[in-house]
Protein backbone atom coordinates (compact mmCIF):
# COMPACT_ATOMS: atom_id res chain seq x y z
CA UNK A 1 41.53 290.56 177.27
CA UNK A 2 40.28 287.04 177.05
CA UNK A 3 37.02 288.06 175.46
CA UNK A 4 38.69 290.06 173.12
CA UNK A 5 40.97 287.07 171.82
CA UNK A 6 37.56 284.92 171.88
CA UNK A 7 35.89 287.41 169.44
CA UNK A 8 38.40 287.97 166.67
CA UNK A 9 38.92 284.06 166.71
CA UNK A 10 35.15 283.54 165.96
CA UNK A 11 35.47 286.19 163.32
CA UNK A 12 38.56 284.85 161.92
CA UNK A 13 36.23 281.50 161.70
CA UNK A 14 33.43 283.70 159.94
CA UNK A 15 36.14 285.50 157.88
CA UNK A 16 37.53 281.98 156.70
CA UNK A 17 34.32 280.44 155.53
CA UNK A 18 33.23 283.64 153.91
CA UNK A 19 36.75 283.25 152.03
CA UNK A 20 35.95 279.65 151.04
CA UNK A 21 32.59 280.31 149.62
CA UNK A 22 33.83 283.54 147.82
CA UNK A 23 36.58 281.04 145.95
CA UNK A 24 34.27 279.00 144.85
CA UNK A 25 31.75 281.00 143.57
CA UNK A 26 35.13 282.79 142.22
CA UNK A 27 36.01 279.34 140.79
CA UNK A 28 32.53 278.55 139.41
CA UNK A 29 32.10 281.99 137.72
CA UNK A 30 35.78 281.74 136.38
CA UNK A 31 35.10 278.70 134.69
CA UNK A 32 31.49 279.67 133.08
CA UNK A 33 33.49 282.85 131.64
CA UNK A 34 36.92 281.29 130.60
CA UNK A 35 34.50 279.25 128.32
CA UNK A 36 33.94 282.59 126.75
CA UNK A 37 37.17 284.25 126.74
CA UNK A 38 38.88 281.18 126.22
CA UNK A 39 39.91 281.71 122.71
CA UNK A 40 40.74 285.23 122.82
CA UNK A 41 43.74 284.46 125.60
CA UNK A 42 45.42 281.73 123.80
CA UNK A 43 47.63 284.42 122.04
CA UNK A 44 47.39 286.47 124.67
CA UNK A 45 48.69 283.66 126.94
CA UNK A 46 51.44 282.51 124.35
CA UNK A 47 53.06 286.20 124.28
CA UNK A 48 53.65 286.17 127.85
CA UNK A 49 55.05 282.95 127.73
CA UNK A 50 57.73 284.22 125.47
CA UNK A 51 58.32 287.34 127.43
CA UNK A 52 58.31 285.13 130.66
CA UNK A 53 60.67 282.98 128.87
CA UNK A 54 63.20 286.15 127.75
CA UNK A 55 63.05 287.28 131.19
CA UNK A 56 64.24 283.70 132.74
CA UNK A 57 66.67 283.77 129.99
CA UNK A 58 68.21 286.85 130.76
CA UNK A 59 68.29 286.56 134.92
CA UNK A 60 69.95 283.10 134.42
CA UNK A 61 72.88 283.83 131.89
């Protein structure tokens, strides 16, 4: 049982770091391509805003 416990914590190590490296390449690859999409979401961004804004609305009253 012991080695068992051993292995999926050195995975879970391997699994973590894998993780980390994945979000930032994830970060790094976001950021070159935001500079392209960037101004297409503004409105895009804006409308949900408002709809996030109705919805808030609504729950609270």
């Amino acid at each position: 049982m012991k080695n068992i416990i051993q292995i999926i914590k050195e995975n879970l190590k391997l699994i973590l770091i894998v993780l980390a490296i994945g979000l930032i390449i994830g970060i790094i690859i976001g950021k070159i391509t935001n500079q392209h999409i960037n101004t297409s979401t503004t409105h895009v961004d804006e409308s949900t805003h408002q709809h996030i804004d109705e919805l808030t609305n609504q729950v609270w009253t």
